[in-house]
C-alpha atoms as a PDB file:
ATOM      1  CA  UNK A   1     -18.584 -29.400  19.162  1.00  0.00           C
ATOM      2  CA  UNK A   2     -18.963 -28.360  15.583  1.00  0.00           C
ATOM      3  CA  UNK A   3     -15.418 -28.766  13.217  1.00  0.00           C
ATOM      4  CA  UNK A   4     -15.667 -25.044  13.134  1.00  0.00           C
ATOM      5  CA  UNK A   5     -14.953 -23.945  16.646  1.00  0.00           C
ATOM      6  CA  UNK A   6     -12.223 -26.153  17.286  1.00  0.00           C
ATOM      7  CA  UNK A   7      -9.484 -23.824  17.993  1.00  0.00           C
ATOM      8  CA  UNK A   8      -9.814 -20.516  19.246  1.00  0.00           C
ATOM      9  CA  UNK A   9      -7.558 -19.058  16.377  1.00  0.00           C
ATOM     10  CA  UNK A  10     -10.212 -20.361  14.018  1.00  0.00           C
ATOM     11  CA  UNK A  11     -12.238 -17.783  14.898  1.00  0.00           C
ATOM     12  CA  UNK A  12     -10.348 -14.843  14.136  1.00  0.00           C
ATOM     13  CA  UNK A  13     -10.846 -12.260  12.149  1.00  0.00           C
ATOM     14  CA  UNK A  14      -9.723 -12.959   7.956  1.00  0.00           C
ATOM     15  CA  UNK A  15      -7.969 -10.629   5.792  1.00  0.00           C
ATOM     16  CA  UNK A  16     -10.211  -8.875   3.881  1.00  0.00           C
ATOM     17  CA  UNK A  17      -7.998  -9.060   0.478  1.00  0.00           C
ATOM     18  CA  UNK A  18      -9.070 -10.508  -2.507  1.00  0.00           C
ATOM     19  CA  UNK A  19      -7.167 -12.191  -5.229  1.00  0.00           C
ATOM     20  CA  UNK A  20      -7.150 -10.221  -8.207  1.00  0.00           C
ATOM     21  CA  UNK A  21      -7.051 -13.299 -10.764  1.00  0.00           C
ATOM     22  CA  UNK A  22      -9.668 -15.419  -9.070  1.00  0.00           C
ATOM     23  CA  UNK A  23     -11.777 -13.035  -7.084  1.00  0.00           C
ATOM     24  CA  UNK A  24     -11.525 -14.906  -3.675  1.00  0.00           C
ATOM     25  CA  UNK A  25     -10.768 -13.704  -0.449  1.00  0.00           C
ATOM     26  CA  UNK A  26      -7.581 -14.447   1.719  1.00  0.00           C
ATOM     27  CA  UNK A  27      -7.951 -16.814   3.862  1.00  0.00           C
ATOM     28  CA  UNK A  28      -5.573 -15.993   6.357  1.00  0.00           C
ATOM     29  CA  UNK A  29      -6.014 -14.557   9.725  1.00  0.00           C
ATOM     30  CA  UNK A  30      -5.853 -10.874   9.828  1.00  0.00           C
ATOM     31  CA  UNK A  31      -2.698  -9.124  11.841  1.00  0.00           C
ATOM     32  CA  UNK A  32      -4.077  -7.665  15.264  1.00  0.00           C
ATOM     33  CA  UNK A  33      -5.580  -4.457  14.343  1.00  0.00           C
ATOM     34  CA  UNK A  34      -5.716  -4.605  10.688  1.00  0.00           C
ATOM     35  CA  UNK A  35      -8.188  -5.907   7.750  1.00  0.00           C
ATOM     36  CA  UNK A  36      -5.179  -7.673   6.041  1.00  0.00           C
ATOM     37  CA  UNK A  37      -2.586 -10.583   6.838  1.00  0.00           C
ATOM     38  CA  UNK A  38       0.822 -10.044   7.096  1.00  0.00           C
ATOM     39  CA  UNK A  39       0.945 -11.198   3.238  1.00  0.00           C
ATOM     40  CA  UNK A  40      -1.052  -8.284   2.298  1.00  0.00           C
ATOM     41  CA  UNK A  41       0.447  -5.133   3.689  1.00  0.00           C
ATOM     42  CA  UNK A  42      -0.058  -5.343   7.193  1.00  0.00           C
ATOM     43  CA  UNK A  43       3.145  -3.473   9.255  1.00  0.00           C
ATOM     44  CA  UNK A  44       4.854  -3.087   5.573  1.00  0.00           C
ATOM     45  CA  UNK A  45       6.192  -0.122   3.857  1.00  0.00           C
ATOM     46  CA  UNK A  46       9.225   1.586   3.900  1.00  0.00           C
ATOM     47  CA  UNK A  47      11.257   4.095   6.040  1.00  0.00           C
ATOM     48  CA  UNK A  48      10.486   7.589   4.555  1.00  0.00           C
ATOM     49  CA  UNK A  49      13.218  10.755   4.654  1.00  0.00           C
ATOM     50  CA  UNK A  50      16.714  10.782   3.540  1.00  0.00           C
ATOM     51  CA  UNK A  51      17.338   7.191   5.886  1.00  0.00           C
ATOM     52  CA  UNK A  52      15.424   5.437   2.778  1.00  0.00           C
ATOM     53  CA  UNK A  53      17.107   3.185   0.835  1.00  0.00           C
ATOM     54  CA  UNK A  54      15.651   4.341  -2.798  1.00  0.00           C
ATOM     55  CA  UNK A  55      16.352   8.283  -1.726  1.00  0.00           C
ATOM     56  CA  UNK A  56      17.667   9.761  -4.592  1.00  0.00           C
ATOM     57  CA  UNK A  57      17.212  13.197  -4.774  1.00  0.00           C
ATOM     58  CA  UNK A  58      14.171  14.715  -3.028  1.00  0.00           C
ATOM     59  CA  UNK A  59      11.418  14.836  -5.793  1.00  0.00           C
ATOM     60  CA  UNK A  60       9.153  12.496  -4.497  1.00  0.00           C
ATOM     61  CA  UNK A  61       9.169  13.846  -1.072  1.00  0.00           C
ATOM     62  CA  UNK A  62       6.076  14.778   0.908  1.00  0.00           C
ATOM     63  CA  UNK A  63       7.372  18.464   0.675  1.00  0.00           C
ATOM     64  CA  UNK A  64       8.193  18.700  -2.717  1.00  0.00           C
ATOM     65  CA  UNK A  65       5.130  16.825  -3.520  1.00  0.00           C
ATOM     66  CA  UNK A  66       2.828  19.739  -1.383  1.00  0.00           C
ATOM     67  CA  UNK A  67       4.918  22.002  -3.339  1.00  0.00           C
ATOM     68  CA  UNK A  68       4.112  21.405  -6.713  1.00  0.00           C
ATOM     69  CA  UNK A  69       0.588  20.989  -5.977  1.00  0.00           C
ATOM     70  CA  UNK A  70       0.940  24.204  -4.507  1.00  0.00           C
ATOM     71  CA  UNK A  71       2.600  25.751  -7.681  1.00  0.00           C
ATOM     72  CA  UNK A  72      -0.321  23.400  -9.709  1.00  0.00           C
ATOM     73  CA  UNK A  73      -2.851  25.063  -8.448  1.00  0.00           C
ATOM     74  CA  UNK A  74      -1.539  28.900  -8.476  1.00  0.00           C
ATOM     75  CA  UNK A  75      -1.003  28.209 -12.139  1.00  0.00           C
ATOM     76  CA  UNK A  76      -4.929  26.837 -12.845  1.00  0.00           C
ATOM     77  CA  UNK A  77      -5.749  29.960 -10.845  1.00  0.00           C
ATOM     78  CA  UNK A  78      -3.941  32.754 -13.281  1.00  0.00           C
ATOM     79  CA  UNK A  79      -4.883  30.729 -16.175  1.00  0.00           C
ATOM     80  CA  UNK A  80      -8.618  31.017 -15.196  1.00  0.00           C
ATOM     81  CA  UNK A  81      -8.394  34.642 -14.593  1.00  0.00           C
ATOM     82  CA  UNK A  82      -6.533  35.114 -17.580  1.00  0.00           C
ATOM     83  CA  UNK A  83      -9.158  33.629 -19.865  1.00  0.00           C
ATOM     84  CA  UNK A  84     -12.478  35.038 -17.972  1.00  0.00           C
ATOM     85  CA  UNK A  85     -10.553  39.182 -19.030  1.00  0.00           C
ATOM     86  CA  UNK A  86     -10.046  39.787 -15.196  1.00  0.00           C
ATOM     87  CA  UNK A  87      -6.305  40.463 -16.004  1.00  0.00           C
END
């Protein structure tokens, strides 16, 4: 028996996250269906909607944000007609 396999849990899978100061890898066990440890985003993030604490007032919603993408790109549309003479 090599000092490897000694446990079963040593033989998980890692977290694939690397430090960004020294360039190693995470050495801890990756959550169950994730690449990353529970240090390192696995299950995390926030509730989304009105229910979120840091709601303020709707600009940073998923809606909004479709929105003025939306509105983005209508405007890079004109604008290139406008300059090629079409209007």
């Amino acid at each position: 028996m090599t000092k490897d396999n000694v446990y079963p849990m040593h033989n998980s899978p890692r977290c694939t996250a690397h430090s960004k100061r020294t360039g190693k890898p995470c050495k801890s066990p990756a959550v169950r269906g994730w690449s990353v440890c529970r240090m390192h985003g696995a299950r995390g993030g926030s509730k989304s909607g009105i229910n979120a604490n840091a709601y303020k007032h709707g600009g940073r919603t998923q809606e909004a944000e479709q929105l003025r993408k939306l509105a983005n790109e209508m405007g890079r549309s004109l604008s290139a007609l406008i300059n090629d003479g079409s209007i």
